[in-house]
C-alpha atoms as a PDB file:
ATOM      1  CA  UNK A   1     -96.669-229.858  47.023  1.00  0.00           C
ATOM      2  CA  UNK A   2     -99.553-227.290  48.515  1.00  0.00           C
ATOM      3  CA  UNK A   3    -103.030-228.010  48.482  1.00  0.00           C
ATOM      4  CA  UNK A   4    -106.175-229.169  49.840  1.00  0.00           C
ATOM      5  CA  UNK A   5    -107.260-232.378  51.102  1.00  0.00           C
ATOM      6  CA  UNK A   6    -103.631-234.142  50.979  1.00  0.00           C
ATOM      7  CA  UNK A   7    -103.365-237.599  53.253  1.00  0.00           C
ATOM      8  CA  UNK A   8     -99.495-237.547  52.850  1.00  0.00           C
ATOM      9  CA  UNK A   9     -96.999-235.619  51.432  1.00  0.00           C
ATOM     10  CA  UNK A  10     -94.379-238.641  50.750  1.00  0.00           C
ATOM     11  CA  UNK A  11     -95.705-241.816  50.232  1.00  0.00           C
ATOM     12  CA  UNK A  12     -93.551-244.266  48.632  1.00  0.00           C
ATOM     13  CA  UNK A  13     -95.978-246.738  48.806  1.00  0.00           C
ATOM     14  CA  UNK A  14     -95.202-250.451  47.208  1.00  0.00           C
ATOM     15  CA  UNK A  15     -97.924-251.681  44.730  1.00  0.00           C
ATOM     16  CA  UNK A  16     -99.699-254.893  46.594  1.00  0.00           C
ATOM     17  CA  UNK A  17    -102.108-257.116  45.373  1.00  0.00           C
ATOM     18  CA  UNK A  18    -105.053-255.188  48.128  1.00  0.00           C
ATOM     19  CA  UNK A  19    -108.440-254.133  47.756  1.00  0.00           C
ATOM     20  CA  UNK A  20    -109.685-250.586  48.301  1.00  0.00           C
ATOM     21  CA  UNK A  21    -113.397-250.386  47.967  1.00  0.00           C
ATOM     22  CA  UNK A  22    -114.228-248.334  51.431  1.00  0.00           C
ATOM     23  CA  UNK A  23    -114.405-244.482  51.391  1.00  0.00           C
ATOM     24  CA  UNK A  24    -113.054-244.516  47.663  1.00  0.00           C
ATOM     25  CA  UNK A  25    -117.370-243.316  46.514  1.00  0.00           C
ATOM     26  CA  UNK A  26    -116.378-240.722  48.988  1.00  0.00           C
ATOM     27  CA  UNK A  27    -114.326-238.978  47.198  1.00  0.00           C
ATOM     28  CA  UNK A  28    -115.492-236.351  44.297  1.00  0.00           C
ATOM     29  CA  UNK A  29    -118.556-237.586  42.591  1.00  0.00           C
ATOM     30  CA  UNK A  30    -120.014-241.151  42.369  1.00  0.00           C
ATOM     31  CA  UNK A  31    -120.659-242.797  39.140  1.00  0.00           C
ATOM     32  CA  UNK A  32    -123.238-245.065  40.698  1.00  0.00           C
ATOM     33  CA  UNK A  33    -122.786-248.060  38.565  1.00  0.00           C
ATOM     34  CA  UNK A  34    -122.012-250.650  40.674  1.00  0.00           C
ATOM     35  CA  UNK A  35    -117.966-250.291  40.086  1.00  0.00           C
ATOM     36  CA  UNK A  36    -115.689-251.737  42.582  1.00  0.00           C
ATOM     37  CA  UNK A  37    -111.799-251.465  43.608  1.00  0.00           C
ATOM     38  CA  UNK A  38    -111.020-255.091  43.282  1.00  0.00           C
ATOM     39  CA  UNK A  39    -107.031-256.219  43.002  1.00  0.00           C
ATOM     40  CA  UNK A  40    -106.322-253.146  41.222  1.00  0.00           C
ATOM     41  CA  UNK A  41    -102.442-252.540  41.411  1.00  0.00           C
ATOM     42  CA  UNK A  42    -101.828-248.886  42.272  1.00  0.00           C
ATOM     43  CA  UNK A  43    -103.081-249.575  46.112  1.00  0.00           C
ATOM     44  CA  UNK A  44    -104.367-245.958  48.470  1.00  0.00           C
ATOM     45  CA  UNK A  45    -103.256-247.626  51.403  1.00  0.00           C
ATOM     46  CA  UNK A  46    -105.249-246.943  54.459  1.00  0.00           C
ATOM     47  CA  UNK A  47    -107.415-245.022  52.350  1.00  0.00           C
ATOM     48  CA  UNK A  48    -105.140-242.896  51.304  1.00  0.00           C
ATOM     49  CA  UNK A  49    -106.211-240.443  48.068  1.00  0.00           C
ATOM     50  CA  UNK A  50    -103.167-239.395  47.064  1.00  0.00           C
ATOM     51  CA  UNK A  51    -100.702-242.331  45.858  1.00  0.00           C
ATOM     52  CA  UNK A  52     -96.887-241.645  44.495  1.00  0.00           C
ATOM     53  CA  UNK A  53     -94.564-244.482  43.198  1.00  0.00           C
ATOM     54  CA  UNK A  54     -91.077-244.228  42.314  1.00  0.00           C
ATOM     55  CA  UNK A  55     -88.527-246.278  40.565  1.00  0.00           C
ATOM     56  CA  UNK A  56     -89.198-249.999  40.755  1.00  0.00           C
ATOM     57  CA  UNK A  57     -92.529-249.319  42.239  1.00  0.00           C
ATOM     58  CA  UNK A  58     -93.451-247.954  39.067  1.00  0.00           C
ATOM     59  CA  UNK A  59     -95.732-249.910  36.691  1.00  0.00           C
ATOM     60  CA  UNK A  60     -96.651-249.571  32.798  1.00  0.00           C
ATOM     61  CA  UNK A  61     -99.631-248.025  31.859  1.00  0.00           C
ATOM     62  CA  UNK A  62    -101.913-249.949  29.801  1.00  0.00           C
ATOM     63  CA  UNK A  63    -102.964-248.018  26.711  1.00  0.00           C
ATOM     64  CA  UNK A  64    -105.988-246.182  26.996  1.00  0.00           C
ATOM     65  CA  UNK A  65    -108.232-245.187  23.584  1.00  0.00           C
ATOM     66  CA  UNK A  66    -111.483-244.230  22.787  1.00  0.00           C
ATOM     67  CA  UNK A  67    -113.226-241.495  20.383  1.00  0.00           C
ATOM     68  CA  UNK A  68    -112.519-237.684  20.318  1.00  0.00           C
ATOM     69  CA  UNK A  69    -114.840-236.002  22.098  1.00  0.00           C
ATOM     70  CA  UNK A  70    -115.237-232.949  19.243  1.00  0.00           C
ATOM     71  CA  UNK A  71    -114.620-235.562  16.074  1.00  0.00           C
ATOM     72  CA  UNK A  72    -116.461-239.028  16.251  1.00  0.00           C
ATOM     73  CA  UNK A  73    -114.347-240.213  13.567  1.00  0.00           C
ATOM     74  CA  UNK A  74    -110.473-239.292  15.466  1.00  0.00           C
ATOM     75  CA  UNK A  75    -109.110-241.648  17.729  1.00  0.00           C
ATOM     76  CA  UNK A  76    -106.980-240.795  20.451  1.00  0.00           C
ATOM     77  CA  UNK A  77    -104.885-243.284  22.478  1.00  0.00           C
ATOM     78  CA  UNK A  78    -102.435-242.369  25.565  1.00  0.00           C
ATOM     79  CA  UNK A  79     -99.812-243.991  23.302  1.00  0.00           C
ATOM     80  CA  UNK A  80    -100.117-240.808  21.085  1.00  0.00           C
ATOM     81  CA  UNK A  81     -98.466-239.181  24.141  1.00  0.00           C
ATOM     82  CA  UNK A  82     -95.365-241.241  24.612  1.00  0.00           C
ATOM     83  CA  UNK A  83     -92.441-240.255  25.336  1.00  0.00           C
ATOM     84  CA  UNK A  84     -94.005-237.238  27.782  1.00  0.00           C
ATOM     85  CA  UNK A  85     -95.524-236.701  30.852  1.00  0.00           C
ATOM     86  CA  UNK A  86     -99.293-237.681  30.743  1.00  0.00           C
ATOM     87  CA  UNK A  87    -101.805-236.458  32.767  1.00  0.00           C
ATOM     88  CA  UNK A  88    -104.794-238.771  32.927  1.00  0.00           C
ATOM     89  CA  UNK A  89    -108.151-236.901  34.075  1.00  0.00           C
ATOM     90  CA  UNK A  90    -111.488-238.437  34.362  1.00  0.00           C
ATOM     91  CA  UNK A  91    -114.127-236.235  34.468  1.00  0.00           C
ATOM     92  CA  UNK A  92    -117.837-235.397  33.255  1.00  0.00           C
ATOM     93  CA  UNK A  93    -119.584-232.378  33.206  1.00  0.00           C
ATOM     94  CA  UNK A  94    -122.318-233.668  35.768  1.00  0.00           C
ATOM     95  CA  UNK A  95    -119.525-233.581  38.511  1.00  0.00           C
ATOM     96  CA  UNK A  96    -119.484-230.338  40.699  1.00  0.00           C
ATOM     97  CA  UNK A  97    -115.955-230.611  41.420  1.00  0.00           C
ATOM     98  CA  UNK A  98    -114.917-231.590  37.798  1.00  0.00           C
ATOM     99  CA  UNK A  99    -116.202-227.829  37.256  1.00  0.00           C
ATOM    100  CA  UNK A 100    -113.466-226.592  39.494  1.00  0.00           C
ATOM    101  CA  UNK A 101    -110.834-228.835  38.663  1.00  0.00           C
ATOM    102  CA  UNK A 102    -110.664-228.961  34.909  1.00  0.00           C
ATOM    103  CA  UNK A 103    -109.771-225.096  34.474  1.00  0.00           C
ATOM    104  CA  UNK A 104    -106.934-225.887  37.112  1.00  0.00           C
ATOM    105  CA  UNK A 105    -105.957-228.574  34.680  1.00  0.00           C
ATOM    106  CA  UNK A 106    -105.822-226.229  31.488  1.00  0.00           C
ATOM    107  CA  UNK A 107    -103.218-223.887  33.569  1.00  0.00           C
ATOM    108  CA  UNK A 108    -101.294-227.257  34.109  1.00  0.00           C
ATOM    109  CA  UNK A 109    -101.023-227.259  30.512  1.00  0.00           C
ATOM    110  CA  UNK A 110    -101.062-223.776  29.684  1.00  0.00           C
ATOM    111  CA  UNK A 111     -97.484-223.866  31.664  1.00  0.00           C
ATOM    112  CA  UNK A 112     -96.291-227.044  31.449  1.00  0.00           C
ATOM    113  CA  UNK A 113     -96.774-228.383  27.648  1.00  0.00           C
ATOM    114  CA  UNK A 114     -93.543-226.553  26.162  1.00  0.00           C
ATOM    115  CA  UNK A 115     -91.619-228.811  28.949  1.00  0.00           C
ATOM    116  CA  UNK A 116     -93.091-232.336  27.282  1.00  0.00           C
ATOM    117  CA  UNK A 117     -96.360-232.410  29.689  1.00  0.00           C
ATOM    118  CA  UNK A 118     -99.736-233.327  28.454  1.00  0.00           C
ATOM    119  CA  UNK A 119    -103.475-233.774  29.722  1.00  0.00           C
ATOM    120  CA  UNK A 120    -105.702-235.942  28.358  1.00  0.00           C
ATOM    121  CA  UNK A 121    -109.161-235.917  30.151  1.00  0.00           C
ATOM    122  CA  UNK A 122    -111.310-238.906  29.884  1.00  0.00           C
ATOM    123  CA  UNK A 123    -115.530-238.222  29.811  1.00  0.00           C
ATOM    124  CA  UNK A 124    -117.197-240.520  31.352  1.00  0.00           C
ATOM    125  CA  UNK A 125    -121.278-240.813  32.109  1.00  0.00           C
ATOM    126  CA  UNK A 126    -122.187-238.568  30.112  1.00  0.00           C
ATOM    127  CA  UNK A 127    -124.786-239.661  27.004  1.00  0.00           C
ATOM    128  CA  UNK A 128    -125.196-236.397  25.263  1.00  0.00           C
ATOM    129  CA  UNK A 129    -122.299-235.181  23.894  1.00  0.00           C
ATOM    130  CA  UNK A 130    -123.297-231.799  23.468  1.00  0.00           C
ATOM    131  CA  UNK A 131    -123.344-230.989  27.433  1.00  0.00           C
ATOM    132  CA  UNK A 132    -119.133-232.131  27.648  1.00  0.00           C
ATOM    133  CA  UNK A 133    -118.576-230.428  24.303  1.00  0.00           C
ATOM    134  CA  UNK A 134    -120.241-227.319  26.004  1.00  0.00           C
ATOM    135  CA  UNK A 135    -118.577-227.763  29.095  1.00  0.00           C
ATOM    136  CA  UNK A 136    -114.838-227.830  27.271  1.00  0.00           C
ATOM    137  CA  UNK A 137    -116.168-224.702  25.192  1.00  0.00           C
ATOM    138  CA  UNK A 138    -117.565-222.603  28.203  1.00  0.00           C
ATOM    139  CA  UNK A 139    -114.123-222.971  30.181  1.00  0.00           C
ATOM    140  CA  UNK A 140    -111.798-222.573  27.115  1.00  0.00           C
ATOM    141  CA  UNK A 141    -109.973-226.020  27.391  1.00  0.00           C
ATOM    142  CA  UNK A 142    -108.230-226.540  24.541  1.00  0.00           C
ATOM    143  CA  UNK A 143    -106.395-230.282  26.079  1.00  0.00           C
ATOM    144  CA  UNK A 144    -107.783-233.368  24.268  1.00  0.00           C
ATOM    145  CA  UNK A 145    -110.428-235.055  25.875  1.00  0.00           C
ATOM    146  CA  UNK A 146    -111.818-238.941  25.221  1.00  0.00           C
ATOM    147  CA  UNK A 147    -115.505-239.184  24.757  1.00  0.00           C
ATOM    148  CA  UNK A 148    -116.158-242.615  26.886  1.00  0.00           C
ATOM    149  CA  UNK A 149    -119.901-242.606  28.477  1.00  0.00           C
ATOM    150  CA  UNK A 150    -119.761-246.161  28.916  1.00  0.00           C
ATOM    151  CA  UNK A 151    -116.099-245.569  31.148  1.00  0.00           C
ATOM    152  CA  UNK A 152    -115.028-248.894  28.216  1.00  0.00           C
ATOM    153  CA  UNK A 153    -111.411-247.643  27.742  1.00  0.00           C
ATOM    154  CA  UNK A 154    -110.646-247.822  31.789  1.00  0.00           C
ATOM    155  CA  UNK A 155    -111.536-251.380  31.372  1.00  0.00           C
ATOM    156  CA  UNK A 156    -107.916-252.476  30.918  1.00  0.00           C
ATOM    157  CA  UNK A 157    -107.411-250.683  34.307  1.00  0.00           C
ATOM    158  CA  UNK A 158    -108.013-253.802  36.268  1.00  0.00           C
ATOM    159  CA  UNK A 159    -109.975-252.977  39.676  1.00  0.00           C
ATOM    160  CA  UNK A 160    -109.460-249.146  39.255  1.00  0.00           C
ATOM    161  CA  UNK A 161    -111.806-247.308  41.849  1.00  0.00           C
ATOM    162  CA  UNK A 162    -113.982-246.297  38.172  1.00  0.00           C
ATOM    163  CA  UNK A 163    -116.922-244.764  40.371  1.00  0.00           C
ATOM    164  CA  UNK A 164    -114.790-242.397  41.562  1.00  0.00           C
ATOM    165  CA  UNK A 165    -114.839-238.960  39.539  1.00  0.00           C
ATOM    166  CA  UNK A 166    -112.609-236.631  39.143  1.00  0.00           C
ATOM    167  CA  UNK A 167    -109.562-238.972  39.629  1.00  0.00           C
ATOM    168  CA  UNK A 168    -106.206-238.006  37.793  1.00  0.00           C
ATOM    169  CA  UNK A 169    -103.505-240.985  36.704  1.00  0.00           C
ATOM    170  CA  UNK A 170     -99.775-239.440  36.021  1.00  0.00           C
ATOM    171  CA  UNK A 171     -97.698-241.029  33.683  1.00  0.00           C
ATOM    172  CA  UNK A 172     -93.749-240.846  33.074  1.00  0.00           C
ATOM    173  CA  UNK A 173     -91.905-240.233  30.013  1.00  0.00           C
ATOM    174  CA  UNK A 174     -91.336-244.198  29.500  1.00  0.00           C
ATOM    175  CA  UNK A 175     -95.201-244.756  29.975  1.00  0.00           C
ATOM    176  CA  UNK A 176     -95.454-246.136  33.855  1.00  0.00           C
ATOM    177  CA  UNK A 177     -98.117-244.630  36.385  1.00  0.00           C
ATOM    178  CA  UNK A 178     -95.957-242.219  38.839  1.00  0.00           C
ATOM    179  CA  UNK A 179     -98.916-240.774  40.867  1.00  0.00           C
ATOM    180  CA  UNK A 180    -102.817-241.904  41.297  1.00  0.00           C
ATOM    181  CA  UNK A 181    -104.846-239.088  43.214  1.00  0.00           C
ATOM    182  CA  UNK A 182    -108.501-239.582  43.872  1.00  0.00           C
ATOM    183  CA  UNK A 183    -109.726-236.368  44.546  1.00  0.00           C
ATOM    184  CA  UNK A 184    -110.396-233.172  42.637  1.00  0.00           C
ATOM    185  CA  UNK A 185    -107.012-231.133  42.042  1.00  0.00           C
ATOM    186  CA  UNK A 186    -105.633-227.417  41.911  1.00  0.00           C
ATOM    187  CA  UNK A 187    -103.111-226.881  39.580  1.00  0.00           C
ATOM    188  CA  UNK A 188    -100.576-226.097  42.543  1.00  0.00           C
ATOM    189  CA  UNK A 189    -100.898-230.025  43.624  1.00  0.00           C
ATOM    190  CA  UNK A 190     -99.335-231.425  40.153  1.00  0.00           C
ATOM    191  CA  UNK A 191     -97.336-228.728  39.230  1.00  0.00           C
ATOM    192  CA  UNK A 192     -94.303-229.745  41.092  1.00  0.00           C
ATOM    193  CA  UNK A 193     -94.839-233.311  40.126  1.00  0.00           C
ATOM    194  CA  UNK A 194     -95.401-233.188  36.412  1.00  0.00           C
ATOM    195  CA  UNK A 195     -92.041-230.636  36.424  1.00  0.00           C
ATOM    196  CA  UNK A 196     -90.233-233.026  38.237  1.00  0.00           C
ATOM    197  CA  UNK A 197     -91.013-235.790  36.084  1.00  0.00           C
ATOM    198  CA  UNK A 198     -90.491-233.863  32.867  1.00  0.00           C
ATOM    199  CA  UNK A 199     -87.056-233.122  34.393  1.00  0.00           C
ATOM    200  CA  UNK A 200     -85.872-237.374  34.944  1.00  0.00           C
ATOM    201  CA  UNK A 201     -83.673-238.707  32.806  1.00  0.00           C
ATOM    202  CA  UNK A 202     -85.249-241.939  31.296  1.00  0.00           C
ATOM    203  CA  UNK A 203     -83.915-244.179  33.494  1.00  0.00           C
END
């Protein structure tokens, strides 16, 4: 997997019961609301950004849901998605490095969706929802995004790192979390991973 600002290429890691707050504001952009890392289950061990699970290690991922960012009265929920590879981004248009990221993230779909992948980007923080609108519009991104100012539908994502932004969840086929990276990605970073995952068997 190439790309930029990777703390391990393998990680394996075990989910553990561990708090993360340090360094996690660090990354990408802070929200600023006071959100803390606390007993959240998908663990960056020594402060590790990029976090892969595999088989047992793998845990289900609680629905998320919230408006449609173009249609107020549309709900979408990651259980629309079951059954493929989900690609959770959190993003708002106020981020620099959400700027640079999402168009990476529309060539993930571009070339993956025909293979079962999908994105689904989250807005968060922002309270006019003209300026994300505009921001999907200007950079052609025709993925589904949730319109979620408040950050409400990550609330089921107990202790997730929340003031960090961009972060991107991956989901399998059969709905557990596979990778957590907090940090803003190219497309050549999930790529391999999202293929990979599309190619498993079920099991």
């Amino acid at each position: 997997m190439s790309g930029r600002g990777r703390n391990g290429r393998s990680l394996g890691t075990r989910l553990a019961a561990a708090v993360l707050v340090g360094g996690l504001a660090l990354t990408g952009c802070s929200m600023g609301d006071g959100s803390a890392a606390t007993s959240f289950n998908f663990v960056a061990p020594g402060g590790k950004t990029d976090i892969t699970y595999t088989g047992a290690d793998r845990q289900e991922m609680p629905e998320i849901s919230g408006e449609d960012l173009f249609d107020a009265d549309k709900e979408i929920s990651s259980e629309d998605f079951h059954g493929k590879v989900l690609v959770i981004n959190i993003w708002g248009q106020w981020c620099g490095p959400c700027r640079t990221e999402a168009p990476e993230l529309q060539k993930v779909y571009d070339q993956t969706k025909d293979e079962g992948v999908q994105v689904l980007g989250i807005d968060v923080r922002d309270f006019d929802r003209s300026a994300p609108q505009d921001f999907m519009r200007n950079r052609d991104l025709t993925y589904p995004s949730i319109y979620d100012p408040s950050g409400r539908s990550l609330l089921g994502l107990t202790g997730y790192p929340r003031n960090v932004v961009p972060s991107t969840i991956i989901v399998d086929r059969q709905g557990r979390v596979a990778a957590v990276y907090l940090r803003d990605l190219l497309a050549g970073d999930i790529l391999p991973v999202v293929r990979d995952l599309a190619d498993e068997d079920g099991s």
